[in-house]
C-alpha atoms as a PDB file:
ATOM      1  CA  UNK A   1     108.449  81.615 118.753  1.00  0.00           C
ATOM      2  CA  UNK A   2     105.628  83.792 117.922  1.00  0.00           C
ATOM      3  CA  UNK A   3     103.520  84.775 120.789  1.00  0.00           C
ATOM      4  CA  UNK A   4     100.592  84.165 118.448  1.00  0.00           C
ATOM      5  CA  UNK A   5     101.502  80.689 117.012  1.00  0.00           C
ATOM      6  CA  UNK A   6      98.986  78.146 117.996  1.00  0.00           C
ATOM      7  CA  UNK A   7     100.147  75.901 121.345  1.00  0.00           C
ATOM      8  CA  UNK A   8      99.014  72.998 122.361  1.00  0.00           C
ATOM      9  CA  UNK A   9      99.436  71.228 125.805  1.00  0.00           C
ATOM     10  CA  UNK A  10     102.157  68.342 125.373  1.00  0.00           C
ATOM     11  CA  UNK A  11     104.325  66.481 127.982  1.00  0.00           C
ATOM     12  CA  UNK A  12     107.962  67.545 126.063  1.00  0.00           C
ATOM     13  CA  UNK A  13     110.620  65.545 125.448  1.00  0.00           C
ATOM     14  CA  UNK A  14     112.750  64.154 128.957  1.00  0.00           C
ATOM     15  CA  UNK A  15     115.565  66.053 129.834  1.00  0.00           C
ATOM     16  CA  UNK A  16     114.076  69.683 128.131  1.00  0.00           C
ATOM     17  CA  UNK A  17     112.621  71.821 130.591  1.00  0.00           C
ATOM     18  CA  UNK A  18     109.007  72.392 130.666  1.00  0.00           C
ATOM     19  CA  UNK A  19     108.012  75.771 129.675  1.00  0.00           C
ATOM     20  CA  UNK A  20     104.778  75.758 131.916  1.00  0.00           C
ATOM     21  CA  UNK A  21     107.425  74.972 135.104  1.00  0.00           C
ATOM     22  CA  UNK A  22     109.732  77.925 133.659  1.00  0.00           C
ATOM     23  CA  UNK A  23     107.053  80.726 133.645  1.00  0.00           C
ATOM     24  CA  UNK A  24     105.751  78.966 137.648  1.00  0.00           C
ATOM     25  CA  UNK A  25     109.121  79.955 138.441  1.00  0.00           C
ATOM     26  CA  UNK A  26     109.363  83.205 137.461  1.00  0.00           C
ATOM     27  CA  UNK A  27     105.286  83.951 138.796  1.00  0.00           C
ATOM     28  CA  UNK A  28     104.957  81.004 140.919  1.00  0.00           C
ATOM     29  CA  UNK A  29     106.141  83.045 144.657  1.00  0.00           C
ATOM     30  CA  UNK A  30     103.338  84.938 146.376  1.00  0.00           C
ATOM     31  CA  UNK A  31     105.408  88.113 146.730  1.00  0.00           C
ATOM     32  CA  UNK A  32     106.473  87.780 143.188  1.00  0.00           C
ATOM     33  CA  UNK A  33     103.528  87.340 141.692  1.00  0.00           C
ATOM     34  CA  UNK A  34     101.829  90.268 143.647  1.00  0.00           C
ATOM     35  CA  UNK A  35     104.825  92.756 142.745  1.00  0.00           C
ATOM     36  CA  UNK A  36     103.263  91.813 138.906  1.00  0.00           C
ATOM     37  CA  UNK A  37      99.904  92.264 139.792  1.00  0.00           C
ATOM     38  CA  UNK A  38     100.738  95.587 140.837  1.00  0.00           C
ATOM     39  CA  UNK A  39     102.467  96.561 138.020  1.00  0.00           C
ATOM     40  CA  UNK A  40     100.383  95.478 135.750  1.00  0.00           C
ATOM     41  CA  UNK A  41      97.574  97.331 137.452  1.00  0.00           C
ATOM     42  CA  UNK A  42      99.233 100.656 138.556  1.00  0.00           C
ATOM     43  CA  UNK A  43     102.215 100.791 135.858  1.00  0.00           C
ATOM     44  CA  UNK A  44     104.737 102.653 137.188  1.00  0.00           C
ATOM     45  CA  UNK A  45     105.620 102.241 141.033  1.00  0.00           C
ATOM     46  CA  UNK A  46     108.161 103.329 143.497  1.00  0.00           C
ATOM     47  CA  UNK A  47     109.509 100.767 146.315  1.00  0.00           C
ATOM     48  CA  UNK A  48     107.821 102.173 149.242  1.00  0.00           C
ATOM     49  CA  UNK A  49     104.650 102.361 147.381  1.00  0.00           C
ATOM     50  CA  UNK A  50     105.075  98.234 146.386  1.00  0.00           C
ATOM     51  CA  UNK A  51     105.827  97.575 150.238  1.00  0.00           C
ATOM     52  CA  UNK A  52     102.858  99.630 151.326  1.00  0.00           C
ATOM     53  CA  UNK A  53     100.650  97.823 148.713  1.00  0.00           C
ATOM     54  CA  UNK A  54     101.972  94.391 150.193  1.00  0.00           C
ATOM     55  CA  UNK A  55     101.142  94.135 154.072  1.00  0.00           C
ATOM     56  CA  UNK A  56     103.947  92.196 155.296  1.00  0.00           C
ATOM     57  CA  UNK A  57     106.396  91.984 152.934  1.00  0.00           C
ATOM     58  CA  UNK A  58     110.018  92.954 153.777  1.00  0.00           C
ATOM     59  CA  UNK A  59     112.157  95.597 152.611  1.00  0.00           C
ATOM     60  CA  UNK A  60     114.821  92.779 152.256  1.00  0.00           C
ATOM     61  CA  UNK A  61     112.412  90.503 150.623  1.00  0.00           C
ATOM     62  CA  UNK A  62     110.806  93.387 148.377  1.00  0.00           C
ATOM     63  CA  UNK A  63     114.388  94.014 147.009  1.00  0.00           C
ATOM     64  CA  UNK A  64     115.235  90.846 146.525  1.00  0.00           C
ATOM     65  CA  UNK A  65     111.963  90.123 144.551  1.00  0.00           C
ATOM     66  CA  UNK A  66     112.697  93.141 142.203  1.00  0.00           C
ATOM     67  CA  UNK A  67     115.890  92.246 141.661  1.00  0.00           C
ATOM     68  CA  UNK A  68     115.161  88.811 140.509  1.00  0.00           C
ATOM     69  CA  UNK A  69     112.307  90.239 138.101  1.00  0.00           C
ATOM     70  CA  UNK A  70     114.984  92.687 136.603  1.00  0.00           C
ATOM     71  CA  UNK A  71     117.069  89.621 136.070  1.00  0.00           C
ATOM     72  CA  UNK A  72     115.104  87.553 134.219  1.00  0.00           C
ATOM     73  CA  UNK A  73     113.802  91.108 132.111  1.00  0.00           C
ATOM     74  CA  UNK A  74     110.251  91.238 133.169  1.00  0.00           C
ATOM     75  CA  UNK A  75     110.583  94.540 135.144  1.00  0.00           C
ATOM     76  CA  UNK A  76     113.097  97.371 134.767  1.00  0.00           C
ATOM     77  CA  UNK A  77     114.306  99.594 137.268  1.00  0.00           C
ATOM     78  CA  UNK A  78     114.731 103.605 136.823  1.00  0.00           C
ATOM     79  CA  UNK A  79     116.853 105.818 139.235  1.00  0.00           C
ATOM     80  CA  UNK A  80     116.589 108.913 139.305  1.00  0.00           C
ATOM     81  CA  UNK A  81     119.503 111.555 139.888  1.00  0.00           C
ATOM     82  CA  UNK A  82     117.612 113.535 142.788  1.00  0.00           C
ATOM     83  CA  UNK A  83     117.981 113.998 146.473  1.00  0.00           C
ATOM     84  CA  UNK A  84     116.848 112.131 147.757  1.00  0.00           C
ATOM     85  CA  UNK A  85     117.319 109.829 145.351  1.00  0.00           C
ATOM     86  CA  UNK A  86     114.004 107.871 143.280  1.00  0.00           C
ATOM     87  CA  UNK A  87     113.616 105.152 141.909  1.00  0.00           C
ATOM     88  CA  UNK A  88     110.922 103.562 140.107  1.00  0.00           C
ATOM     89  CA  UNK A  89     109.887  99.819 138.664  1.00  0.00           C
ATOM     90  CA  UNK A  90     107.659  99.309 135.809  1.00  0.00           C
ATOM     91  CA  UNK A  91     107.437  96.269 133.465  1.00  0.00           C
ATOM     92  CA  UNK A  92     109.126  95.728 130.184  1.00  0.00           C
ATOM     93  CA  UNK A  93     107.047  94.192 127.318  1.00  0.00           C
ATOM     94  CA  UNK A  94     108.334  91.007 128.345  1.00  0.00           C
ATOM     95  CA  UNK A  95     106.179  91.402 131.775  1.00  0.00           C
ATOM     96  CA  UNK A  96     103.344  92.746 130.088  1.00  0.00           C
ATOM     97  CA  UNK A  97     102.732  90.052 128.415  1.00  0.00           C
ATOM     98  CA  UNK A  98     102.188  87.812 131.526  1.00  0.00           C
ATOM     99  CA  UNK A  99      98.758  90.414 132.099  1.00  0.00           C
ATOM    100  CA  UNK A 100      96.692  87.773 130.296  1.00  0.00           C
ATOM    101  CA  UNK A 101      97.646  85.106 132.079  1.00  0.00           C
ATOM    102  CA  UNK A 102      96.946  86.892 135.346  1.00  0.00           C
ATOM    103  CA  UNK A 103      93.676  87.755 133.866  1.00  0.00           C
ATOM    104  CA  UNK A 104      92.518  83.763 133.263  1.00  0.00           C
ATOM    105  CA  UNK A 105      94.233  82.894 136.647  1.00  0.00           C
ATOM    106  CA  UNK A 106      91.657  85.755 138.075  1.00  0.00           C
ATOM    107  CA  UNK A 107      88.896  84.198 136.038  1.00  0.00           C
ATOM    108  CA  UNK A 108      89.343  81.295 137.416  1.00  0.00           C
ATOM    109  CA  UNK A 109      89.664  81.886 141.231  1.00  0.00           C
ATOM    110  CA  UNK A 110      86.403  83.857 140.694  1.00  0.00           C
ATOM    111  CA  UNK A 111      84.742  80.354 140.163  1.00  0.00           C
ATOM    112  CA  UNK A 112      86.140  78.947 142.998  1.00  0.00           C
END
């Protein structure tokens, strides 16, 4: 589908998932959906710098999070062949294209 076709808000058909549920499920997990926020703000980020930009997050949580995002292709992951080694996490175009729905979800907490 083209990401500029006009959509309108329907209930489906029974038994075919609901696209709005789909994309809740990728976004829809507070540590999740921060990792995104940061990404889409900063870019490019390396792990420690995600954990230190999420008070309380866990490293085992943290990787878990990434790894799920690399899964479903909205972030990819770089290493780096360097002692010690790096590795970095930006978002594909796939993940970019969540920004403007993080921008209308902003616009509308601001009214709250």
């Amino acid at each position: 589908m083209d990401s500029m076709e006009p959509i309108s808000l329907t209930k489906g058909m029974p038994g075919q998932p609901c696209p709005i549920a789909k994309t809740l499920d990728v976004i829809g997990t507070k540590w999740t959906f921060l990792i995104i926020r940061d990404l889409l703000i900063e870019g490019t980020m390396r792990f420690r710098d995600l954990q230190k930009s999420m008070a309380g997050i866990s490293t085992k949580t943290l990787s878990l999070r990434l790894r799920e995002l690399e899964e479903q292709g909205i972030i990819v992951r770089r290493v780096y062949a360097e002692v010690p080694p790096r590795v970095e996490y930006s978002l594909t175009e796939k993940g970019k294209c969540l920004e403007s729905i993080f921008i209308e979800l902003k616009r509308f907490g601001l009214t709250l």
